[in-house]
Protein backbone atom coordinates (compact mmCIF):
# COMPACT_ATOMS: atom_id res chain seq x y z
CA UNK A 1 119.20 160.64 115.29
CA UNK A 2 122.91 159.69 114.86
CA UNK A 3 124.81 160.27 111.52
CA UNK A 4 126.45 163.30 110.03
CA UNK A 5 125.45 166.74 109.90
CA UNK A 6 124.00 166.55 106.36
CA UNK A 7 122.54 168.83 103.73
CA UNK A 8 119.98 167.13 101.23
CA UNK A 9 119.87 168.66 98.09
CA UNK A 10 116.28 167.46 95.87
CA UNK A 11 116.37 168.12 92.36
CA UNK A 12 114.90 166.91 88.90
CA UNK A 13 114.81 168.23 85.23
CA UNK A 14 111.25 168.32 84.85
CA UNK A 15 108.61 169.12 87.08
CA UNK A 16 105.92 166.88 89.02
CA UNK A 17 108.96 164.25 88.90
CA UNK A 18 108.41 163.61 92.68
CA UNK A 19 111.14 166.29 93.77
CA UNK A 20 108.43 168.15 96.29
CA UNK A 21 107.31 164.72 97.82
CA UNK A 22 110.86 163.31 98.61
CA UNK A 23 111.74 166.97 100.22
CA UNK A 24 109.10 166.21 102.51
CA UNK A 25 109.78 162.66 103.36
CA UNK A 26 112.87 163.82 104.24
CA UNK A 27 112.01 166.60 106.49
CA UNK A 28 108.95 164.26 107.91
CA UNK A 29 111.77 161.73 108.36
CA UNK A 30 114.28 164.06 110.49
CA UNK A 31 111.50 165.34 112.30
CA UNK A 32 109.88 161.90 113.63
CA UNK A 33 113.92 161.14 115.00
CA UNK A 34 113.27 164.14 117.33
CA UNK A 35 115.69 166.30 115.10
CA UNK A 36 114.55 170.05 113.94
CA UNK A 37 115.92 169.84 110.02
CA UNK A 38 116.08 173.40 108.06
CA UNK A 39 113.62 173.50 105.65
CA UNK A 40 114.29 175.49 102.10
CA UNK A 41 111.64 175.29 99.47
CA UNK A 42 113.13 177.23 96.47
CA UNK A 43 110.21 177.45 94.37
CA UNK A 44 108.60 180.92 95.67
CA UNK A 45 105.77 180.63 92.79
CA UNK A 46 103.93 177.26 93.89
CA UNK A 47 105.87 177.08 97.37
CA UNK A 48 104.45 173.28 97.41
CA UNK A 49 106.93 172.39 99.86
CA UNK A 50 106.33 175.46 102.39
CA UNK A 51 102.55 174.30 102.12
CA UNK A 52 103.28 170.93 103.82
CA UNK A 53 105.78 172.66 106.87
CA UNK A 54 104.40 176.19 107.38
CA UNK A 55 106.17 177.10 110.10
CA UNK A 56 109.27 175.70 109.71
CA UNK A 57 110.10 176.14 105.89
CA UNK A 58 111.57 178.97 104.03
CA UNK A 59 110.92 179.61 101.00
CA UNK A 60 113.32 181.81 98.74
CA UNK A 61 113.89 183.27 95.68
CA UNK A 62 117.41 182.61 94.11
CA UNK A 63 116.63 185.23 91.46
CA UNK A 64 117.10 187.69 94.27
CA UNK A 65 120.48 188.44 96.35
CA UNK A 66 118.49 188.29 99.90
CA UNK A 67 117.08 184.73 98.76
CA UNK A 68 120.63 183.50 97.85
CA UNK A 69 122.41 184.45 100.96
CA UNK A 70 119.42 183.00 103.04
CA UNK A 71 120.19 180.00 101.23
CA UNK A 72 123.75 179.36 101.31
CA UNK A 73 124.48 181.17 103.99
CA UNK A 74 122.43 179.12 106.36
CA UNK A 75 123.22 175.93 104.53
CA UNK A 76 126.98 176.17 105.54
CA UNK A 77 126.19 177.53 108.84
CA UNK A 78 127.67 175.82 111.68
CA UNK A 79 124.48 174.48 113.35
CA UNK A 80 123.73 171.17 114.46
CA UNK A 81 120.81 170.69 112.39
CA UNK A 82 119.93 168.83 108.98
CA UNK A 83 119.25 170.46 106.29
CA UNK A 84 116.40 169.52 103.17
CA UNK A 85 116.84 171.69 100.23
CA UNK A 86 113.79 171.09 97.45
CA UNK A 87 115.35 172.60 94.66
CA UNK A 88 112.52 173.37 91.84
CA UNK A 89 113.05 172.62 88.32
CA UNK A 90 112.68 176.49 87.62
CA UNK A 91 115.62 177.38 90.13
CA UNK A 92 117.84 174.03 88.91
CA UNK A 93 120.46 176.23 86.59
CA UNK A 94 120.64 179.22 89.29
CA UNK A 95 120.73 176.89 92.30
CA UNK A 96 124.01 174.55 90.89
CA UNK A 97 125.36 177.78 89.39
CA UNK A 98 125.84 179.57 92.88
CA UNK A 99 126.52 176.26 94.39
CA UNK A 100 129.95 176.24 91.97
CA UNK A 101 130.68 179.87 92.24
CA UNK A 102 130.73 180.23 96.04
CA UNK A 103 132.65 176.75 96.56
CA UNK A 104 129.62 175.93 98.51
CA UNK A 105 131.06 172.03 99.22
CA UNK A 106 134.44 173.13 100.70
CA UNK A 107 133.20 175.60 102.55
CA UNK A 108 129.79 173.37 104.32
CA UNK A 109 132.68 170.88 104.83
CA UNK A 110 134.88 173.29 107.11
CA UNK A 111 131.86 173.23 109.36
CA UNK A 112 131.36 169.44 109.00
CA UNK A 113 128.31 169.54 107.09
CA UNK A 114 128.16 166.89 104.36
CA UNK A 115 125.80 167.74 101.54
CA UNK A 116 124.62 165.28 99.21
CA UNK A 117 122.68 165.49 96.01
CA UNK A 118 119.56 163.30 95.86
CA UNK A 119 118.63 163.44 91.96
CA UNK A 120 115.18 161.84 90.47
CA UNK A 121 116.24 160.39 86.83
CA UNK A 122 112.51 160.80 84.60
CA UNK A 123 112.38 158.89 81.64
CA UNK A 124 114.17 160.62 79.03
CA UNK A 125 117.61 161.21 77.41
CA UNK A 126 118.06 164.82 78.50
CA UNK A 127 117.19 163.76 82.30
CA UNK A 128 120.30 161.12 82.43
CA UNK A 129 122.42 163.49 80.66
CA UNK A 130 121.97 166.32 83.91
CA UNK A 131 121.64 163.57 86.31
CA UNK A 132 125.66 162.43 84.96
CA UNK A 133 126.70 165.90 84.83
CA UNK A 134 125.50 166.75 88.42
CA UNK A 135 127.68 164.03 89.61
CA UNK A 136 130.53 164.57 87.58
CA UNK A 137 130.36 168.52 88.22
CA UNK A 138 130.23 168.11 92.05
CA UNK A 139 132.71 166.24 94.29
CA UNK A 140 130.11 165.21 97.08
CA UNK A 141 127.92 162.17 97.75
CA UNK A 142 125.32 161.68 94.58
CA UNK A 143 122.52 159.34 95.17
CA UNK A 144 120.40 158.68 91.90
CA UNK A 145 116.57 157.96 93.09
CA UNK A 146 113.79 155.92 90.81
CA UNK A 147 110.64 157.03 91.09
CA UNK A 148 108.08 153.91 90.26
CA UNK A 149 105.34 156.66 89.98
CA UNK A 150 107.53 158.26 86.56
CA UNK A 151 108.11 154.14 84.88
CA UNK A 152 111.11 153.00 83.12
CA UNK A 153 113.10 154.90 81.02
CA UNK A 154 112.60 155.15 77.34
CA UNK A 155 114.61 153.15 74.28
CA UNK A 156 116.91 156.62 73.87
CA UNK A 157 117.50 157.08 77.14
CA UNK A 158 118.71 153.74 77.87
CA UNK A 159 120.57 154.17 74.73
CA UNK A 160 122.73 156.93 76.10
CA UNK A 161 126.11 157.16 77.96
CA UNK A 162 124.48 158.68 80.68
CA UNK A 163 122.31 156.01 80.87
CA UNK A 164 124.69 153.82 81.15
CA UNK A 165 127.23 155.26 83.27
CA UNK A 166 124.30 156.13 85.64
CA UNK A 167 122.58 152.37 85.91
CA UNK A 168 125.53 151.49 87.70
CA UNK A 169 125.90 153.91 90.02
CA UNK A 170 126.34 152.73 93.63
CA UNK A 171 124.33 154.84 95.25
CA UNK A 172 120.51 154.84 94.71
CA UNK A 173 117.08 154.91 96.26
CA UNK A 174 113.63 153.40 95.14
CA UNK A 175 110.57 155.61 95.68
CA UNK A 176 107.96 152.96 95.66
CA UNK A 177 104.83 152.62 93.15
CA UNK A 178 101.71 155.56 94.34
CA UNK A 179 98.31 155.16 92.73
CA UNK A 180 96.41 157.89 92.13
CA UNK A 181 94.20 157.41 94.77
CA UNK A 182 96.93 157.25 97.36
CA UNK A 183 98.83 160.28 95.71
CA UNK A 184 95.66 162.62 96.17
CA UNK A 185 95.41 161.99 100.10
CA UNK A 186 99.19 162.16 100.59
CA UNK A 187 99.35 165.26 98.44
CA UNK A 188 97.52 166.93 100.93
CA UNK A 189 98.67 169.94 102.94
CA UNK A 190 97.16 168.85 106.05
CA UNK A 191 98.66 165.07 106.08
CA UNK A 192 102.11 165.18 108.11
CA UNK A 193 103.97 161.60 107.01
CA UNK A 194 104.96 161.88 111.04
CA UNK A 195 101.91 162.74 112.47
CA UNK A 196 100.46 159.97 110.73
CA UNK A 197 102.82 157.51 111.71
CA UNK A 198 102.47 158.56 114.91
CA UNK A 199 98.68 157.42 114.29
CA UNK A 200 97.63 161.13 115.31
CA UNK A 201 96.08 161.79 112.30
CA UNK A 202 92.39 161.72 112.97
CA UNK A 203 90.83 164.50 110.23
CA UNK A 204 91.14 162.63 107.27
CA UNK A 205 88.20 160.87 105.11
CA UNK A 206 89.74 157.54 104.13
CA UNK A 207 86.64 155.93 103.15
CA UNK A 208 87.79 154.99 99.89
CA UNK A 209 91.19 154.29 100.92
CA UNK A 210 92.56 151.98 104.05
CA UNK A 211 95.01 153.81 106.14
CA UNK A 212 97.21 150.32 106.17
CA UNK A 213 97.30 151.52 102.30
CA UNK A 214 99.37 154.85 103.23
CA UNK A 215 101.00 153.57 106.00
CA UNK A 216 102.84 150.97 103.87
CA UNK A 217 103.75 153.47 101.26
CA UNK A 218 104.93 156.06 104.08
CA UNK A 219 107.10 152.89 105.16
CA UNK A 220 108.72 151.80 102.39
CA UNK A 221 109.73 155.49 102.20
CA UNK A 222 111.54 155.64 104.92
CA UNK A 223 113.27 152.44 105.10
CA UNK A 224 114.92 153.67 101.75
CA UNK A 225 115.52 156.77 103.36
CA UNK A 226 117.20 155.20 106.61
CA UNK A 227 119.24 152.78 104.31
CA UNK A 228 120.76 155.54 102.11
CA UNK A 229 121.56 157.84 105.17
CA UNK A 230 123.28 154.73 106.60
CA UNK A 231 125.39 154.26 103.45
CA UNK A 232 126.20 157.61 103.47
CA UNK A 233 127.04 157.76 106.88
CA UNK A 234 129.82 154.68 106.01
CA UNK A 235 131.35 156.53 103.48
CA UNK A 236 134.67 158.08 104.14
CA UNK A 237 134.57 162.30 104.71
CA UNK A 238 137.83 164.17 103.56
CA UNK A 239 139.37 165.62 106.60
CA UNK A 240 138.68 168.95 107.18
CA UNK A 241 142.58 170.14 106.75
CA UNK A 242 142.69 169.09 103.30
CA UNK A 243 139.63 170.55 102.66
CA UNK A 244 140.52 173.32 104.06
CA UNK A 245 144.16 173.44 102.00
CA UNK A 246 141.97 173.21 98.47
CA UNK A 247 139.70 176.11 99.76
CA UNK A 248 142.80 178.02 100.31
């Protein structure tokens, strides 16, 4: 797959907000365009994401210094491959907190890696108030996703100036509407988005459930997913001398 070297960065405020199951599109994404992404699930309690990609993810533990350099480290490496970060609502402060302290963007920009922060807004005030300061705090691509699964925002959310800075930000995605029915079979561990795509799925019990039923979801997901890479892809990069100068 064509495009630049990017790092995608998952995060909400509050849990079961969808972070886990974009992560994995993502990854599921990279992997049916032939790529090998770099898999980090930060949540070493659950490790929901590790559960879907057991041999390729790591999980790590930011409260410890081995987990942090694992992170980082390999996130500004100079490799060729994409990187999907699922960054857990219990790691959210420690994660952005490093991410400042170790100038994380200038230096994953002197090896031409662009990362960009892919940020679920929930319903509430307090969730539009992070989302605004994520993207204020952090001079790199921020794409603001809706989850149809979480509804519409409540009356104080909407009225808030986050809420209203955010509603027009250019950059957004649409995860599209998931019964319940559809969210147990695609939560599970041994569904692959690709491999069912690839209509090499054959262990599943879909009696109640028509496989066009997933397959249209699994779509929809990664149309939005190949339209926002292709928007980020058209947006201008700072050359690396100047970002090199400021990280001097």
């Amino acid at each position: 797959m064509s495009g630049r070297n990017l790092a995608i960065i998952v995060v909400a405020l509050r849990p079961r907000s969808g972070v886990t199951l974009l992560a994995r599109a993502f990854a599921d994404y990279f992997i049916l365009s032939h790529e090998n992404p770099l898999i980090f699930d930060t949540d070493d309690v659950e490790r929901r994401l590790s559960r879907h990609f057991p041999q390729r993810a790591n999980v790590v533990d930011l409260d410890r210094i081995r987990g942090q350099m694992t992170l980082f480290d390999t996130l500004a490496a100079p490799v060729a491959e994409k990187r999907v970060v699922d960054v857990t609502h219990r790691a959210l402060n420690r994660f952005f907190g490093l991410m400042a302290e170790i100038d994380y963007l200038a230096e994953a920009r002197l090896q031409g890696i662009e990362p960009a922060i892919f940020y679920i807004a929930d319903r509430d005030r307090e969730s539009f108030e992070l989302g605004l300061d994520l993207r204020d705090r952090f001079d790199c691509p921020f794409v603001l996703v809706e989850n149809a699964y979480l509804g519409e925002p409540n009356t104080q959310a909407r009225r808030t100036q986050a809420y209203a800075a955010l509603v027009g930000h250019p950059l957004r995605m649409r995860m599209p509407p998931l019964d319940s029915l559809v969210a147990d079979v695609i939560s599970r561990t041994d569904l692959s988005f690709g491999a069912f795509m690839r209509d090499e799925v054959r262990n599943l019990s879909l009696a109640y459930l028509s496989r066009p039923t997933i397959r249209a979801w699994i779509m929809q997901v990664f149309r939005e997913i190949h339209r926002t890479i292709q928007a980020l892809s058209a947006m201008p990069l700072a050359p690396r001398a100047a970002v090199a100068t400021r990280a001097g």
